[in-house]
N, C-alpha and C. Protein backbone atom coordinates (compact mmCIF):
# COMPACT_ATOMS: atom_id res chain seq x y z
N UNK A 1 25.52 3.32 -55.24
CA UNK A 1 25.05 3.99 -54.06
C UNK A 1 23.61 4.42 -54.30
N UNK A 2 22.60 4.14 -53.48
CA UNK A 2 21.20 4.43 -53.46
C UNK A 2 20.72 5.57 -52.47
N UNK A 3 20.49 6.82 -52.97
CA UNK A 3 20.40 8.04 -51.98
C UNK A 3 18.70 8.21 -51.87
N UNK A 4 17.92 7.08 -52.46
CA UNK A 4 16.61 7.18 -52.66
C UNK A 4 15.57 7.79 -51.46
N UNK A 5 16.03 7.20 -50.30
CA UNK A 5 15.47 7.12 -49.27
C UNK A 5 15.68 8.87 -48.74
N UNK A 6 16.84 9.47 -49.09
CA UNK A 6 16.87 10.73 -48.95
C UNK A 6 16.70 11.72 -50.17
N UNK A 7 15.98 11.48 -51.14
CA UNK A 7 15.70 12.43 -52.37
C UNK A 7 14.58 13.24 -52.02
N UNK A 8 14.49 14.62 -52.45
CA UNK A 8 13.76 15.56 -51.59
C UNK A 8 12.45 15.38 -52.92
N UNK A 9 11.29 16.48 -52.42
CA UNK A 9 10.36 16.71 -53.24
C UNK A 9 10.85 17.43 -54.71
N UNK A 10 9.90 17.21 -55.53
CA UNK A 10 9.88 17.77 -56.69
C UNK A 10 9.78 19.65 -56.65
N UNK A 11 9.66 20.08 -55.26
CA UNK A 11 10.09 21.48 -55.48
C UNK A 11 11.62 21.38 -54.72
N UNK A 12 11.68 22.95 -55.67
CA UNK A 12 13.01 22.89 -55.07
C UNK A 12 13.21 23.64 -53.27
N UNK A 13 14.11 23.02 -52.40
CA UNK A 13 13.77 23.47 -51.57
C UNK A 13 14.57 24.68 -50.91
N UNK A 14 14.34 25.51 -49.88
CA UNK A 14 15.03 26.65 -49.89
C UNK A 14 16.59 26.48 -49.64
N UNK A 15 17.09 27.50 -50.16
CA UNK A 15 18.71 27.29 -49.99
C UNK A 15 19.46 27.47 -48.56
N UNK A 16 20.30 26.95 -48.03
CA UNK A 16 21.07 26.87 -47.01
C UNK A 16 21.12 28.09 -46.22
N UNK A 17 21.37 29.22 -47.42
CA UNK A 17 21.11 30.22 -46.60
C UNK A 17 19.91 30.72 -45.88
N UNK A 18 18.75 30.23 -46.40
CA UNK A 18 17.43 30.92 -45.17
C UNK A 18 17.43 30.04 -43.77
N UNK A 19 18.40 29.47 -43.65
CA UNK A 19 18.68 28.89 -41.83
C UNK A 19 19.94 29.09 -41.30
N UNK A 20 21.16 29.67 -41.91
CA UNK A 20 22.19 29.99 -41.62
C UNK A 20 22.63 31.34 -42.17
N UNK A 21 23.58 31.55 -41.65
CA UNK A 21 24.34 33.07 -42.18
C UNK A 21 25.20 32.66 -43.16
N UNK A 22 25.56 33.56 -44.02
CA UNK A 22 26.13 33.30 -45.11
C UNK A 22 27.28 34.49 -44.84
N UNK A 23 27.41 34.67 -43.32
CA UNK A 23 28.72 35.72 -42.95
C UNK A 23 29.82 34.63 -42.52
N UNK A 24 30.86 35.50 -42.74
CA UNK A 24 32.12 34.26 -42.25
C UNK A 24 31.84 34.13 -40.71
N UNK A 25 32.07 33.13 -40.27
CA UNK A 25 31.54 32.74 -39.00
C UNK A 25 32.22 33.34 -37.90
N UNK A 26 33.43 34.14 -38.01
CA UNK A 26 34.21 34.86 -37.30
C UNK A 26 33.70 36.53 -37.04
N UNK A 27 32.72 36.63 -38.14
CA UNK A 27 32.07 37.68 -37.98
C UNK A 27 30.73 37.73 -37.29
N UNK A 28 30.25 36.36 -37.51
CA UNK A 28 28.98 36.13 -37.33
C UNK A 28 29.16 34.72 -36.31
N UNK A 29 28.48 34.43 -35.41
CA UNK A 29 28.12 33.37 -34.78
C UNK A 29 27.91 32.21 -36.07
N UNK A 30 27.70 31.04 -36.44
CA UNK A 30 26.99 29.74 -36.97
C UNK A 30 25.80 29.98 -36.01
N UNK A 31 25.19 29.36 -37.35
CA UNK A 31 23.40 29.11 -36.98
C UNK A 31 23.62 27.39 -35.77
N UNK A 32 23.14 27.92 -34.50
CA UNK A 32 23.15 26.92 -33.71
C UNK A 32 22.11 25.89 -33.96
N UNK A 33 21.93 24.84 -33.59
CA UNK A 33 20.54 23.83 -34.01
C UNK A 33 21.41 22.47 -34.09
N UNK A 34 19.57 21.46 -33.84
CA UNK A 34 20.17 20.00 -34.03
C UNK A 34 19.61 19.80 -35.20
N UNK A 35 20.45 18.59 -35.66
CA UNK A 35 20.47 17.84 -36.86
C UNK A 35 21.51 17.01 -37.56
N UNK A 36 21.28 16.75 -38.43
CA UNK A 36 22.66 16.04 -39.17
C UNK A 36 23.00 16.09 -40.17
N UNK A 37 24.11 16.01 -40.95
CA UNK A 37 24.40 16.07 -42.32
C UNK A 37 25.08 14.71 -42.64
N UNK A 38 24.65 14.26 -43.76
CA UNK A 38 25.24 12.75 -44.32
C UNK A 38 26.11 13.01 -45.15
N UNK A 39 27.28 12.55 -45.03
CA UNK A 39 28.83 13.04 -46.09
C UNK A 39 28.95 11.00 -46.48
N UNK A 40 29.64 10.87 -47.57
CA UNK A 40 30.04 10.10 -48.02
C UNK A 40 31.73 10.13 -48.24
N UNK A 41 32.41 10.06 -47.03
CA UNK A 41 33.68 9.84 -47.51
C UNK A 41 34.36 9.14 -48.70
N UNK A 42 35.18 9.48 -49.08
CA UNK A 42 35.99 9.02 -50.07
C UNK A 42 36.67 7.95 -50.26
N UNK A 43 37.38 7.34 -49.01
CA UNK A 43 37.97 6.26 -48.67
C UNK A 43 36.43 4.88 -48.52
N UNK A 44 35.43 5.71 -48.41
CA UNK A 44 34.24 4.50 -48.47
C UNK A 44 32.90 5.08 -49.42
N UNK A 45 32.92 5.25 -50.45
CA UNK A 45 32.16 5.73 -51.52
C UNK A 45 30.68 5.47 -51.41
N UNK A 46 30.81 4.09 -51.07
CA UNK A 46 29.18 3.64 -50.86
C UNK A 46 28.91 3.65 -49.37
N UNK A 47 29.99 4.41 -48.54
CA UNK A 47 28.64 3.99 -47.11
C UNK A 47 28.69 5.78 -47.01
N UNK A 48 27.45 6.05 -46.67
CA UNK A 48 26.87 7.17 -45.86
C UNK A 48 27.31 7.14 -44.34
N UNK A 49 27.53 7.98 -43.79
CA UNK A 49 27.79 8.36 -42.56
C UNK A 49 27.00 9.64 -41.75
N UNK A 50 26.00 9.61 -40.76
CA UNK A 50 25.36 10.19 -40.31
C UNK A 50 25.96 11.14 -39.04
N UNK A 51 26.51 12.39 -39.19
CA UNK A 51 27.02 12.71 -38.13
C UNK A 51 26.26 14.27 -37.30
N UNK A 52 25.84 14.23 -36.45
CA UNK A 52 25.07 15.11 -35.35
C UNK A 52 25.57 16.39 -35.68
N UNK A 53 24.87 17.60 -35.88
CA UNK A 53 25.67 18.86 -35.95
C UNK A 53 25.77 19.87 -34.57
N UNK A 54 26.12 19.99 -33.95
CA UNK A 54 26.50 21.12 -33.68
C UNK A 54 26.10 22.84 -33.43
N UNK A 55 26.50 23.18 -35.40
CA UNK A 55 26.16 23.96 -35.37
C UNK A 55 26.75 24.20 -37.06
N UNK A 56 26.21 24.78 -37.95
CA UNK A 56 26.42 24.88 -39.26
C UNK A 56 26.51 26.04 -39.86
N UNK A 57 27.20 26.39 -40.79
CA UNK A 57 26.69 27.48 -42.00
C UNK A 57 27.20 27.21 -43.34
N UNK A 58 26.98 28.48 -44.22
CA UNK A 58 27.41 28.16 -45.70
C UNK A 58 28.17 27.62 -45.98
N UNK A 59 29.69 27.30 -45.02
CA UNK A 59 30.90 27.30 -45.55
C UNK A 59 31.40 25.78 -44.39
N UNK A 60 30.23 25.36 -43.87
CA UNK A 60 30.58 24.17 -42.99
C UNK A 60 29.99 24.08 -41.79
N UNK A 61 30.53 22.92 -40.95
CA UNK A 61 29.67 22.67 -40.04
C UNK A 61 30.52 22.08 -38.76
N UNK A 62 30.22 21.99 -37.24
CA UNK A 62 31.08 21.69 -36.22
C UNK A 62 29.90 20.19 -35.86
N UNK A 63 30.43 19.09 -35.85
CA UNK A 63 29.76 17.88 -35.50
C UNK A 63 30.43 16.90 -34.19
N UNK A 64 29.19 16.06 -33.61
CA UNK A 64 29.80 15.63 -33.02
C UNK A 64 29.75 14.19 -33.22
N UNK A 65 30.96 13.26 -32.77
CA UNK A 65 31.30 12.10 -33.69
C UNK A 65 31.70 11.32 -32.22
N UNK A 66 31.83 10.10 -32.51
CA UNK A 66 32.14 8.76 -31.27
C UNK A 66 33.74 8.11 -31.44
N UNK A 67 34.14 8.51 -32.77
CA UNK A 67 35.55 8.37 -32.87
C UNK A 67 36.31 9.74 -33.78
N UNK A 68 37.79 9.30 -33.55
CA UNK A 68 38.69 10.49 -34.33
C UNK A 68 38.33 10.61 -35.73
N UNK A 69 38.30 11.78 -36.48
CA UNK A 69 38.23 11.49 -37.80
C UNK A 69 40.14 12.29 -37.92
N UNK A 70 40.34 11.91 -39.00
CA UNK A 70 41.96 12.55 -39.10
C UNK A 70 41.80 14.19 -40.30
N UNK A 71 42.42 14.83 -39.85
CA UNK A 71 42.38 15.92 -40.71
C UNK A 71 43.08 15.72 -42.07
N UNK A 72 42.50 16.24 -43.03
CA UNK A 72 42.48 16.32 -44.04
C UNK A 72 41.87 15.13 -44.88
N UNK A 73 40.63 14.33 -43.85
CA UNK A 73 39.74 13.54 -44.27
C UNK A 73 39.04 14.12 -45.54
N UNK A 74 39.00 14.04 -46.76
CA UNK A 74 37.92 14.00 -47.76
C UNK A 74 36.93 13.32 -47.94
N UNK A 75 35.70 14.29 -48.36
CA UNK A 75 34.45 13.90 -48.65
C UNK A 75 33.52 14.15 -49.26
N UNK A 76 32.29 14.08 -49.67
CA UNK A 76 31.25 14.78 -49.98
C UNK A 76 30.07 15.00 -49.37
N UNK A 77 29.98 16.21 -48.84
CA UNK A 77 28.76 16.28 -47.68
C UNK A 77 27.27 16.43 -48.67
N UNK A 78 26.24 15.41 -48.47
CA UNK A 78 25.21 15.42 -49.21
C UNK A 78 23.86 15.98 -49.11
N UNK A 79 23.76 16.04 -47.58
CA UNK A 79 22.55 16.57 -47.12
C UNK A 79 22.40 16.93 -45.43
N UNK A 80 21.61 17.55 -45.62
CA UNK A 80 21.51 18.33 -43.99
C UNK A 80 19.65 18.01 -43.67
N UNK A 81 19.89 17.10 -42.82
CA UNK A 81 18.21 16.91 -42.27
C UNK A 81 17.77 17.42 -40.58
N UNK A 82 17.02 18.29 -40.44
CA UNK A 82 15.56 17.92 -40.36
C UNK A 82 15.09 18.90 -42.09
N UNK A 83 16.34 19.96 -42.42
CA UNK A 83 16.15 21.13 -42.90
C UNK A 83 15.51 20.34 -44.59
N UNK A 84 15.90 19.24 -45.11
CA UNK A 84 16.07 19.05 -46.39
C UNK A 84 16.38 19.14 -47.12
N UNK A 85 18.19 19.80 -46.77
CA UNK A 85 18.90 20.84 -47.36
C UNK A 85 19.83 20.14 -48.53
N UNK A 86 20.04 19.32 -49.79
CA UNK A 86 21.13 19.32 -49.96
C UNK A 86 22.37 20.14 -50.38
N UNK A 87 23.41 19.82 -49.92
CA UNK A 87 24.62 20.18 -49.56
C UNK A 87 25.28 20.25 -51.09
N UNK A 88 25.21 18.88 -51.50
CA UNK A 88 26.25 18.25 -52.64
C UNK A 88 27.51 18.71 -52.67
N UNK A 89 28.69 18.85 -51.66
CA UNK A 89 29.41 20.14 -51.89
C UNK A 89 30.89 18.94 -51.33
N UNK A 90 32.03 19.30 -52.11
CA UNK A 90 32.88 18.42 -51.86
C UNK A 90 33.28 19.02 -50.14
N UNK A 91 34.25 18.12 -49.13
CA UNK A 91 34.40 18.39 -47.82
C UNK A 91 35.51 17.81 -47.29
N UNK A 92 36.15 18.48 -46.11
CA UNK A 92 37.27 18.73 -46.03
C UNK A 92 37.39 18.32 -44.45
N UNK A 93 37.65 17.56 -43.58
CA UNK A 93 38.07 17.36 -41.86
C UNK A 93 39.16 18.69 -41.65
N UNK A 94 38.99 20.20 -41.39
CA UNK A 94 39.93 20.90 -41.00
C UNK A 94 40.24 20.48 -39.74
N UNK A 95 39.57 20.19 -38.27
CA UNK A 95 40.08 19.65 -37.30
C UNK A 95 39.62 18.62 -36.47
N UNK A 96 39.66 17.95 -35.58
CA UNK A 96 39.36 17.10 -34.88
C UNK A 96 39.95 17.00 -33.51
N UNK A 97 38.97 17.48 -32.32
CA UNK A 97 39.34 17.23 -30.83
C UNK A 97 38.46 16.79 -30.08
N UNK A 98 39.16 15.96 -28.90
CA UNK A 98 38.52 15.19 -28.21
C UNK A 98 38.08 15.79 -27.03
N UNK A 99 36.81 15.96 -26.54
CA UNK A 99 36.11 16.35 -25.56
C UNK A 99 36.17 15.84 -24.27
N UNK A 100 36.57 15.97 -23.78
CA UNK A 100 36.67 15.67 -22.25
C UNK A 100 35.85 16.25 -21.15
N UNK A 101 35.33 15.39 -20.23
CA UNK A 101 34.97 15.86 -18.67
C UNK A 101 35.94 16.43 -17.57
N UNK A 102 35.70 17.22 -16.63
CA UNK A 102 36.56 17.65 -15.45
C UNK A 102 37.50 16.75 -15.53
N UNK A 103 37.15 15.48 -14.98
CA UNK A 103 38.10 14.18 -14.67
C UNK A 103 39.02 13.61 -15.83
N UNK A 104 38.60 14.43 -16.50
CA UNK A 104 40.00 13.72 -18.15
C UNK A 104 39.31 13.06 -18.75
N UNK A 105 37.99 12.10 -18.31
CA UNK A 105 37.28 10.73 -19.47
C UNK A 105 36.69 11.28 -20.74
N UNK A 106 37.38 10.45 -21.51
CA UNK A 106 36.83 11.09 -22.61
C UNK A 106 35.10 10.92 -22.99
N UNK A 107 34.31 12.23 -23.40
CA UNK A 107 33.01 12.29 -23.95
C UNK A 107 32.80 11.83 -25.20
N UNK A 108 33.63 12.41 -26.13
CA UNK A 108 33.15 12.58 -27.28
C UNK A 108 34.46 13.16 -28.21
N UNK A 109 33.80 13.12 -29.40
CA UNK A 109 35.06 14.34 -30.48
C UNK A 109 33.91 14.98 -31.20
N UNK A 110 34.83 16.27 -31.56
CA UNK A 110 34.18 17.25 -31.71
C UNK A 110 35.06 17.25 -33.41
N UNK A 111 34.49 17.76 -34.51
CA UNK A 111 35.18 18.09 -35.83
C UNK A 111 34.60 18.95 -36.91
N UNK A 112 35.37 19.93 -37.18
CA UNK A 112 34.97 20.81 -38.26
C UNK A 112 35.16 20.42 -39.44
N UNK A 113 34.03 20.40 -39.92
CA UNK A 113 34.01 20.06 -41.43
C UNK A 113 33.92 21.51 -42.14
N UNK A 114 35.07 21.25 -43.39
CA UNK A 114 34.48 22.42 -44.32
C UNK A 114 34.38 22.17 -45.58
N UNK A 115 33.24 22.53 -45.68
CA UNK A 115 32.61 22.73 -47.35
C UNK A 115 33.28 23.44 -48.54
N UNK A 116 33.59 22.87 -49.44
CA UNK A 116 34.16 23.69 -50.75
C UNK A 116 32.91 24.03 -51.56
């Protein structure tokens, strides 16, 4: 696997927490914003997967995806861009639902990832 194209600068860059809360998210809102985080599932080691966020913090992130992922998907979430953040942090599919319009058609799926 070649992560070259995403290896950050020779400083180190700020930690996750100076763009998110590091409160449990039930206490605290998630830091809203666009971007994406690249996880490398387990079942596919060498492909990267680019998925849209939502909305993120210390402990995970709500994304939005074009198909189901199944819960209790494993992974390793690697990085969070525009921020330059890496993640390196093993990851977990806690849920997965499908978004719908008034009319029932489906939009989208929606899935919480959480970070160990």
């Amino acid at each position: 696997m070649d992560f070259k194209s995403f290896s950050l600068p020779r400083k180190n860059p700020p930690p996750l927490s100076d763009f998110v809360s590091l409160e449990n998210r039930r206490n605290q809102q998630r830091a809203i914003g666009s971007g994406e985080i690249l996880i490398s599932w387990h079942h596919e080691p060498d492909v990267l997967r680019a998925y849209s966020t939502l909305d993120i913090s210390e402990n995970g992130a709500r994304v939005i995806l074009d198909c189901y992922l199944p819960d209790g998907l494993t992974g390793l979430a690697l990085f969070h861009r525009p921020t330059g953040i890496r993640i390196d942090r093993p990851s977990i599919v806690a849920w997965c639902r499908a978004v719908r319009e008034n009319q029932g058609r489906l939009l989208n799926y929606e899935a919480g990832i959480r970070f160990f």
